[in-house]
N, C-alpha and C. Protein backbone atom coordinates (compact mmCIF):
# COMPACT_ATOMS: atom_id res chain seq x y z
N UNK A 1 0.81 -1.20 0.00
CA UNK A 1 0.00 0.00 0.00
C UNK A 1 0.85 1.27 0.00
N UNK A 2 1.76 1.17 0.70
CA UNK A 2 3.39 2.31 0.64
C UNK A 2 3.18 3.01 -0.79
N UNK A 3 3.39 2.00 -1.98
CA UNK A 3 4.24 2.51 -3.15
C UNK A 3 3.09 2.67 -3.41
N UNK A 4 1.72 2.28 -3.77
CA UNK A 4 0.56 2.95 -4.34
C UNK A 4 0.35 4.17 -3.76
N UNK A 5 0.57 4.36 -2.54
CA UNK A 5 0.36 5.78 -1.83
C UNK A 5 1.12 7.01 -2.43
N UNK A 6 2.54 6.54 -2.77
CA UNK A 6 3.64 6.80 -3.57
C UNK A 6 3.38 7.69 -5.22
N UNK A 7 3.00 6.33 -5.42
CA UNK A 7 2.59 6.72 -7.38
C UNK A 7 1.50 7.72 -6.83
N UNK A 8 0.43 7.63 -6.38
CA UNK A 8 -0.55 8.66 -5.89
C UNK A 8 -0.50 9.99 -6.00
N UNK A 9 1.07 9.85 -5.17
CA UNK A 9 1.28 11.42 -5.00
C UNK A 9 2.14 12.11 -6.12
N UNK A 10 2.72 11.04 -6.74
CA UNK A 10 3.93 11.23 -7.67
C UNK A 10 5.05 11.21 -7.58
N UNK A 11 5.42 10.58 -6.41
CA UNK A 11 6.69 10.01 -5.89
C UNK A 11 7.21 8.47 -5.91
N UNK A 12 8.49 8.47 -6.46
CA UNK A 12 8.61 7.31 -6.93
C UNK A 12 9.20 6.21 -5.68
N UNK A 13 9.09 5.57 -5.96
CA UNK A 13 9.15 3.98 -4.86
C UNK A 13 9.71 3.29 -5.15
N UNK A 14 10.66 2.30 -4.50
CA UNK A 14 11.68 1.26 -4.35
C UNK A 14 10.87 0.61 -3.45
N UNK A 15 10.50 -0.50 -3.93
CA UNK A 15 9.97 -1.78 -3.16
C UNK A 15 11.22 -3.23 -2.11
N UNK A 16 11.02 -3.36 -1.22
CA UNK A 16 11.57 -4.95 -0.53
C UNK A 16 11.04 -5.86 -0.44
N UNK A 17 10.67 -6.66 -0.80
CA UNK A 17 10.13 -7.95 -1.23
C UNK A 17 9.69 -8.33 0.25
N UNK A 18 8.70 -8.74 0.95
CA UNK A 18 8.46 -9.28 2.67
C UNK A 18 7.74 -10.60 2.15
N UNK A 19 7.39 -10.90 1.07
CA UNK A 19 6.83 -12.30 1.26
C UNK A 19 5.44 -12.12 0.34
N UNK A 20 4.55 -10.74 0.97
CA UNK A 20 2.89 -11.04 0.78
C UNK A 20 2.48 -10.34 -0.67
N UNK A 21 3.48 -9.89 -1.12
CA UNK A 21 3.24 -9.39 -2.88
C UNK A 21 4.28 -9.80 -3.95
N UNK A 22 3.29 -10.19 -4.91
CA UNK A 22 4.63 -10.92 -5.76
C UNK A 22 5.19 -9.34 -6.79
N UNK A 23 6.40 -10.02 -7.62
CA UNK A 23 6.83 -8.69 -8.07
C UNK A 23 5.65 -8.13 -9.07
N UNK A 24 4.84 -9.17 -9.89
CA UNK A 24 4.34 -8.32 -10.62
C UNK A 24 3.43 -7.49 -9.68
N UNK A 25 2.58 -7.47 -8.57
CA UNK A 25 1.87 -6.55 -7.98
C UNK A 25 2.56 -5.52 -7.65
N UNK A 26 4.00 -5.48 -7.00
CA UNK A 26 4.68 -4.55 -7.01
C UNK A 26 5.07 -3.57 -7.59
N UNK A 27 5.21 -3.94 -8.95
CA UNK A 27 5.15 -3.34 -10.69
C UNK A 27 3.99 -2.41 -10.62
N UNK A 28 2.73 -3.48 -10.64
CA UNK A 28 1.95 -2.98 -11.26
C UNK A 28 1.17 -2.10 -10.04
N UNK A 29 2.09 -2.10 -9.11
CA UNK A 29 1.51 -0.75 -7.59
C UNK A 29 2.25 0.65 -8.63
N UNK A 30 3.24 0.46 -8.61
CA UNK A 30 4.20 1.49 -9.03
C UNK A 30 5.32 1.51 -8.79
N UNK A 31 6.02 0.22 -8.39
CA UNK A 31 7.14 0.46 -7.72
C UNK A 31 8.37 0.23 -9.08
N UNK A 32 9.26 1.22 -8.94
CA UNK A 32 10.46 1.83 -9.90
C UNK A 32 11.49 0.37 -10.02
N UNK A 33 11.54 -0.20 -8.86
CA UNK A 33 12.65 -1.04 -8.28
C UNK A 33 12.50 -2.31 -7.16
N UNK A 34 12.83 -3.18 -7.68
CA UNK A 34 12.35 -4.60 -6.42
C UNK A 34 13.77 -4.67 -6.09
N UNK A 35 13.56 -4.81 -4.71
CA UNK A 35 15.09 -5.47 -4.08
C UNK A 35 14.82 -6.69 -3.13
N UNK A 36 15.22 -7.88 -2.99
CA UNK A 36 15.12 -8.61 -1.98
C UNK A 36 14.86 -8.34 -0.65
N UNK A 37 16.27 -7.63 -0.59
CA UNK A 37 15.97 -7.30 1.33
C UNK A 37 16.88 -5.57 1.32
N UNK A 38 16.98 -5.19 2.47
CA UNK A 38 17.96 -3.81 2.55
C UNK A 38 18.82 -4.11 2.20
N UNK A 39 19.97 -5.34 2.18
CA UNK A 39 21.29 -5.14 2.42
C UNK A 39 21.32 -5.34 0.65
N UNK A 40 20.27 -6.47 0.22
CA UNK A 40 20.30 -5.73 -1.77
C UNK A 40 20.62 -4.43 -2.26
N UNK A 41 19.24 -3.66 -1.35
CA UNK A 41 19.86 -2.47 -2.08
C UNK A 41 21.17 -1.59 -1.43
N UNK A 42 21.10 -1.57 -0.31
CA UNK A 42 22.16 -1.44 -0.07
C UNK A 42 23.85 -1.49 -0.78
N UNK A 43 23.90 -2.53 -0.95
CA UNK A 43 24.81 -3.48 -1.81
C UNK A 43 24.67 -2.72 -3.35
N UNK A 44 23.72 -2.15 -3.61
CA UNK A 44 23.34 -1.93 -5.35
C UNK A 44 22.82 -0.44 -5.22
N UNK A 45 23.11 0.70 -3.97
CA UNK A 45 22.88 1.98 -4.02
C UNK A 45 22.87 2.53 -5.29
N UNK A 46 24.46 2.90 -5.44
CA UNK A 46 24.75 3.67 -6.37
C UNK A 46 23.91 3.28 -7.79
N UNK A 47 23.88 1.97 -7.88
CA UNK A 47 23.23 1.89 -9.51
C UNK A 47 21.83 2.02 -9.41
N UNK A 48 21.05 1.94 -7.53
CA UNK A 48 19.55 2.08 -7.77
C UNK A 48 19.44 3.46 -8.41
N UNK A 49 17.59 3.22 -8.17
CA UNK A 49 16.86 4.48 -8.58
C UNK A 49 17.09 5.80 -7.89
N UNK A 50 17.86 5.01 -6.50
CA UNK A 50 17.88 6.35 -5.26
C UNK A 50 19.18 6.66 -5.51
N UNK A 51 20.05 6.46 -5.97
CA UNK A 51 21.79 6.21 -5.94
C UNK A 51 21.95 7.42 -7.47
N UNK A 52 20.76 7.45 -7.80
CA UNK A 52 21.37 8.20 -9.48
C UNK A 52 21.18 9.19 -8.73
């Protein structure tokens, strides 16, 4: 519900995967970016969406 709240406003979203949405719902919420867990993106800052 985060990243739909997100696209809503017009702010873009990086999703973490917890189990209860698969990626395509995630997608199709609005989310820019799927990462497994924090230390993914973490690990992959610089090349995320938040890192440019």
């Amino acid at each position: 519900y985060d990243i739909e709240a997100a696209a809503k406003c017009g702010i873009a979203a990086v999703a973490v995967r917890s189990g209860k949405f698969k990626d395509e719902q995630l997608h199709a919420a609005g989310a820019i970016a799927i990462y497994d867990d924090v230390a993914a993106l973490l690990a992959d800052y610089a090349n995320s969406p938040l890192g440019r």
